[in-house]
N, C-alpha and C. Protein backbone atom coordinates (compact mmCIF):
# COMPACT_ATOMS: atom_id res chain seq x y z
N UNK A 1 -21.72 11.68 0.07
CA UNK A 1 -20.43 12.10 -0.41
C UNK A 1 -19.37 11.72 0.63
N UNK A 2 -18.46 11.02 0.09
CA UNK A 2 -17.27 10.53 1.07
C UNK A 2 -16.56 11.94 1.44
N UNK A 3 -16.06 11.88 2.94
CA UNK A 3 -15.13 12.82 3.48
C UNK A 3 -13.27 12.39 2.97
N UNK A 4 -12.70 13.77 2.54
CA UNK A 4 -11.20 13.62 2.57
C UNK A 4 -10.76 13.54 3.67
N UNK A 5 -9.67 12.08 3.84
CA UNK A 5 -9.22 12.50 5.15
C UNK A 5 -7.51 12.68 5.11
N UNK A 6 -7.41 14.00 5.69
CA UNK A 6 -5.97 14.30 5.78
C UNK A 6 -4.99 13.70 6.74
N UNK A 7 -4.54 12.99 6.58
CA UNK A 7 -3.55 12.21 7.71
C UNK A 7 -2.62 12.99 7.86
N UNK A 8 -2.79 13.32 9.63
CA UNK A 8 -1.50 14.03 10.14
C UNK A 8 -0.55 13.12 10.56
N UNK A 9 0.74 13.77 10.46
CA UNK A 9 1.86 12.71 10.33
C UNK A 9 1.69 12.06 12.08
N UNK A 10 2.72 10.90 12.16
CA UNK A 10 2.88 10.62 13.32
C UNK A 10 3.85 11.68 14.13
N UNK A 11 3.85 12.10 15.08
CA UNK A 11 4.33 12.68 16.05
C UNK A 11 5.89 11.92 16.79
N UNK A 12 5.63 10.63 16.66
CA UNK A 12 7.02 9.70 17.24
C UNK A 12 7.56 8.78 16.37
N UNK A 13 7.41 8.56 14.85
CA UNK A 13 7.64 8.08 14.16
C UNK A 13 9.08 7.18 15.12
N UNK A 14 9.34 5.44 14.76
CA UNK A 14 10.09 4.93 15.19
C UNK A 14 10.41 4.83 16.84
N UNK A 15 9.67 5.20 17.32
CA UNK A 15 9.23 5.12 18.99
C UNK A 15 8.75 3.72 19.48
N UNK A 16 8.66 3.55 20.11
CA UNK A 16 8.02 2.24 21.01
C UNK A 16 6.19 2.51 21.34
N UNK A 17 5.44 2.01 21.21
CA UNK A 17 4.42 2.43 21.20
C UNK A 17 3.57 2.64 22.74
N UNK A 18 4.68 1.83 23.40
CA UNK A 18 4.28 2.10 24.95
C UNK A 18 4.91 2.99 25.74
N UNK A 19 5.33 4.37 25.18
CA UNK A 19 5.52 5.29 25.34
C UNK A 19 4.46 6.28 25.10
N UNK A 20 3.78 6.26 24.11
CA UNK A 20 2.60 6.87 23.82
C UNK A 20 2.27 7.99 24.60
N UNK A 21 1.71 8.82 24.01
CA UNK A 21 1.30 10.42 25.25
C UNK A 21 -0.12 10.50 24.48
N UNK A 22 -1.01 11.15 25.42
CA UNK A 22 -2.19 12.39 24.89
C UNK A 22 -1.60 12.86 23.93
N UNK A 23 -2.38 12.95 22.71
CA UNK A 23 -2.00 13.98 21.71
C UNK A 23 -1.65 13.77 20.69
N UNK A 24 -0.33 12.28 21.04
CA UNK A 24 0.15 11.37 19.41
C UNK A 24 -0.83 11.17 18.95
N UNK A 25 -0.46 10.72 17.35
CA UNK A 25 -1.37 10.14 16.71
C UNK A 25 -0.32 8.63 16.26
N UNK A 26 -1.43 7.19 16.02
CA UNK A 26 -1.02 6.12 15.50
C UNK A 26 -1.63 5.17 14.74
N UNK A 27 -1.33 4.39 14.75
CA UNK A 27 -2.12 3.63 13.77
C UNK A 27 -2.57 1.67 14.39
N UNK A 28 -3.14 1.69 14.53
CA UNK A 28 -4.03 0.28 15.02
C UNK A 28 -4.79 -0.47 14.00
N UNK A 29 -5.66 -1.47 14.26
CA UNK A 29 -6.00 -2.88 13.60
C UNK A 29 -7.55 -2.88 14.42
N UNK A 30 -8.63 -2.42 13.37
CA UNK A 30 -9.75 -2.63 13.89
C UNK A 30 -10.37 -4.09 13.83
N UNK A 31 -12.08 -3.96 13.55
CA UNK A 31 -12.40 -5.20 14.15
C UNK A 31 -12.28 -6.36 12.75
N UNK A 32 -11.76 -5.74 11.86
CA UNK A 32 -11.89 -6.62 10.74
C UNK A 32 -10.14 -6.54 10.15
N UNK A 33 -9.34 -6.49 10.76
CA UNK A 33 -7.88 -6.23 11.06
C UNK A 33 -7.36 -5.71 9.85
N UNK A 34 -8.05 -4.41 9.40
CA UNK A 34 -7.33 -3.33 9.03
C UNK A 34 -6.88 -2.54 9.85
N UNK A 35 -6.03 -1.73 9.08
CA UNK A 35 -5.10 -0.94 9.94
C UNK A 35 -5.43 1.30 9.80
N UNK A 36 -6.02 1.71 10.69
CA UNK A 36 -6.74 2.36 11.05
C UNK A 36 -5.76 3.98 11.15
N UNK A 37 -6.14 5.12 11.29
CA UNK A 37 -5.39 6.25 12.08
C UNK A 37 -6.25 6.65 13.27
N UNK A 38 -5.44 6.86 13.99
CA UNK A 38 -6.28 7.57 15.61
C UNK A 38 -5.28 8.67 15.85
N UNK A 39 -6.18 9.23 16.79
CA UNK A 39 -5.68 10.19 17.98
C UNK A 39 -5.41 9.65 19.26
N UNK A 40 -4.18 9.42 19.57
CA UNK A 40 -4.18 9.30 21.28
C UNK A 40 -5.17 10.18 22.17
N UNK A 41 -6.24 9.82 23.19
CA UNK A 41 -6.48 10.36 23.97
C UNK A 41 -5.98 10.59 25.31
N UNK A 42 -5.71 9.39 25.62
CA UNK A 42 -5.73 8.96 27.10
C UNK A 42 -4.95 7.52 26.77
N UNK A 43 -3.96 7.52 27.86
CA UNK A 43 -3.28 6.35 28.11
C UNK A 43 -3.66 5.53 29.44
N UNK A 44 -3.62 4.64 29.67
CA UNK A 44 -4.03 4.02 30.91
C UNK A 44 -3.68 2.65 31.03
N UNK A 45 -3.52 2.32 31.88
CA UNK A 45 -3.43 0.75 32.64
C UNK A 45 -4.58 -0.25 33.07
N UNK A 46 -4.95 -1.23 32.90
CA UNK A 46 -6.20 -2.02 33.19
C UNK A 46 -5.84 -3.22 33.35
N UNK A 47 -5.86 -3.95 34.20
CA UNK A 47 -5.70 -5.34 34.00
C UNK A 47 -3.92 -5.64 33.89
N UNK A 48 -3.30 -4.79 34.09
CA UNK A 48 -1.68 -5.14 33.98
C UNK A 48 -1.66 -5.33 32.15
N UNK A 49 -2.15 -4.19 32.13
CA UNK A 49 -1.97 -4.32 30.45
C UNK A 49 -2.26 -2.40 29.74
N UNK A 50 -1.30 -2.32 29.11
CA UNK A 50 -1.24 -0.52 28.93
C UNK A 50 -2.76 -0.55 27.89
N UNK A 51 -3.49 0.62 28.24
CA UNK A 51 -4.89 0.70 26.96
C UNK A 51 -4.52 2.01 26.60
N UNK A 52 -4.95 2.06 25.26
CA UNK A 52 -5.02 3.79 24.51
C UNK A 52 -6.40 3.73 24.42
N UNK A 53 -6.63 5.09 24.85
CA UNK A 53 -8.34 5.36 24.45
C UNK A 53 -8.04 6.65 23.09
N UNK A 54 -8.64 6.20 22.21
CA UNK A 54 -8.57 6.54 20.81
C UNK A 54 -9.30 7.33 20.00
N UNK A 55 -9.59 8.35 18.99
CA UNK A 55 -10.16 8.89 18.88
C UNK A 55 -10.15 8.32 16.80
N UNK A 56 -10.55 7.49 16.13
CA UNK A 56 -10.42 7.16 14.86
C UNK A 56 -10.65 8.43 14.04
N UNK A 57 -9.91 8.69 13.27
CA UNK A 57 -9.85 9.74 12.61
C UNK A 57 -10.39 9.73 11.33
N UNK A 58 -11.09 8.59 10.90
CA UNK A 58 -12.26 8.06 9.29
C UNK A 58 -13.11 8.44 9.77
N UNK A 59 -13.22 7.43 10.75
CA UNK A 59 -15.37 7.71 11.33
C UNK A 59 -15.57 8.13 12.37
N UNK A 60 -14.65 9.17 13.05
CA UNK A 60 -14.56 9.70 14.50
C UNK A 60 -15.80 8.93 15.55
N UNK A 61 -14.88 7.74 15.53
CA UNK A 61 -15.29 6.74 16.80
C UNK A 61 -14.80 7.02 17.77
N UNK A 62 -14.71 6.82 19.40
CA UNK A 62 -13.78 6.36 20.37
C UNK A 62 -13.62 4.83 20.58
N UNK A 63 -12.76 5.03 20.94
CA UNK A 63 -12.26 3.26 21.06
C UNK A 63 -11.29 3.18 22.25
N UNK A 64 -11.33 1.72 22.66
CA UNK A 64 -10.68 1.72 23.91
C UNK A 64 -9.85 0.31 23.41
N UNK A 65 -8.53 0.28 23.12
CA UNK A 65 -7.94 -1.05 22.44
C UNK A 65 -6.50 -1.32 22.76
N UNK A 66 -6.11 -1.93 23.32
CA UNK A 66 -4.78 -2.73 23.77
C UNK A 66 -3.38 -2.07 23.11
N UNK A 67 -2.12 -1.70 23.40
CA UNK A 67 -1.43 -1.06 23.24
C UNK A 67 -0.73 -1.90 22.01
N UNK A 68 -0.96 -3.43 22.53
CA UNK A 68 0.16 -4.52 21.57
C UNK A 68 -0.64 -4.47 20.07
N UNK A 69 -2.15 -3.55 19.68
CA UNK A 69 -2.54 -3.41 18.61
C UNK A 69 -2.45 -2.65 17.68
N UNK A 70 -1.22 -1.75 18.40
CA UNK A 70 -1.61 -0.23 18.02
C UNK A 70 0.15 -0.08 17.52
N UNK A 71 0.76 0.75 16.41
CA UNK A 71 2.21 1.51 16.53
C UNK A 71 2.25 2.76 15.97
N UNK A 72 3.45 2.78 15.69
CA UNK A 72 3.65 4.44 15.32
C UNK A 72 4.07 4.39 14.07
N UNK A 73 4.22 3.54 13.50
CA UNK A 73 4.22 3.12 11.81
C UNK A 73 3.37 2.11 11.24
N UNK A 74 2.81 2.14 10.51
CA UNK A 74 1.90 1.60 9.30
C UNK A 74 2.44 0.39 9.17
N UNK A 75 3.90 0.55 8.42
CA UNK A 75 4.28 -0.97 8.12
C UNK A 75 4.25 -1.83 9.43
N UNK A 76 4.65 -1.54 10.69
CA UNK A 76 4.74 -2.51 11.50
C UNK A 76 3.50 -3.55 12.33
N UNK A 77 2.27 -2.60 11.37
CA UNK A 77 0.62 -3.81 11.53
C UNK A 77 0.73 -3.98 10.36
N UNK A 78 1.16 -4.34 9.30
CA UNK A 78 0.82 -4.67 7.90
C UNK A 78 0.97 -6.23 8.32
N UNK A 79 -0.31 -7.06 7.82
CA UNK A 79 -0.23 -8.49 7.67
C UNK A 79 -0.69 -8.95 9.03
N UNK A 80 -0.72 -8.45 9.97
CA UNK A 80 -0.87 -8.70 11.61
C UNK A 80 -2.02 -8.76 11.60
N UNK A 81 -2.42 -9.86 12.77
CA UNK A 81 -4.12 -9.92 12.87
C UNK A 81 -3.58 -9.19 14.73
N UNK A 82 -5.05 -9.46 15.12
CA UNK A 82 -5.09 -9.13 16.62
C UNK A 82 -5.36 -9.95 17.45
N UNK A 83 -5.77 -10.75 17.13
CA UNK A 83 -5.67 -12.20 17.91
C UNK A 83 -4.26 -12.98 18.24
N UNK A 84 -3.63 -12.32 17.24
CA UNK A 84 -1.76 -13.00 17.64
C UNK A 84 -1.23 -11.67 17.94
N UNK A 85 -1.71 -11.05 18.38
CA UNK A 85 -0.86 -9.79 18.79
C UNK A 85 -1.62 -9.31 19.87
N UNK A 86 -2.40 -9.91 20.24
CA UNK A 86 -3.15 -9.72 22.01
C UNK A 86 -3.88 -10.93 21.97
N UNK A 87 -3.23 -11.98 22.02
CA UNK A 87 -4.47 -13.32 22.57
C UNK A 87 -5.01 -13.19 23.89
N UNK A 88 -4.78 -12.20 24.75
CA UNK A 88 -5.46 -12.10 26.03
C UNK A 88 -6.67 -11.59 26.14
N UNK A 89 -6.43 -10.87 24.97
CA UNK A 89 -7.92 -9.98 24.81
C UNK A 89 -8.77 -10.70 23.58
N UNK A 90 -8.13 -10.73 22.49
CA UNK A 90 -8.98 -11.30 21.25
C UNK A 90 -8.89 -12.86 21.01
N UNK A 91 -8.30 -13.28 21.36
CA UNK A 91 -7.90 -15.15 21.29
C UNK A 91 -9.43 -16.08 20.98
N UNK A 92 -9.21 -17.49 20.34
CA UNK A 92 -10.29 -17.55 20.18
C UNK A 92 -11.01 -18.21 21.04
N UNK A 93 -12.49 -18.32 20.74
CA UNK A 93 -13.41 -17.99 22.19
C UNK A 93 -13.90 -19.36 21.83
């Protein structure tokens, strides 16, 4: 039996996404570049590049995924892959 999932609103709606805190919630581009809901966990720096560590709110995964994948509105990953929106990380191999 499939789970309902209640989407809690975003917290910064129209924000910059590299502002991000513990606690927001947003929306990202998994490995098949749909566009996902999470929980902010943890923000961090790696490599001169901001990471959200994530908490997916469908299949309560953690995830650890690049900031330039992630926003605070839906429409603004619509159509976006992740390979043109982090070729540093996903580019092709």
């Amino acid at each position: 039996m499939a789970r309902k999932i209640n989407k809690k609103p975003t917290t910064r709606v129209g924000d910059n996404i590299e502002t991000a805190e513990a606690g927001d919630y947003c929306y990202y581009l998994n490995v098949s570049n749909k566009i996902g809901f999470a929980e902010i966990q943890k923000v961090f720096s790696e490599n001169d590049m901001l990471v959200l560590h994530l908490i997916c709110q469908a299949e309560y995964k953690f995830l650890n995924v690049p900031a330039k994948i992630c926003a605070f509105e839906e429409k603004d990953l619509k159509g976006k892959k992740r390979s043109i929106l982090c070729p540093e990380v996903y580019g092709a191999q």
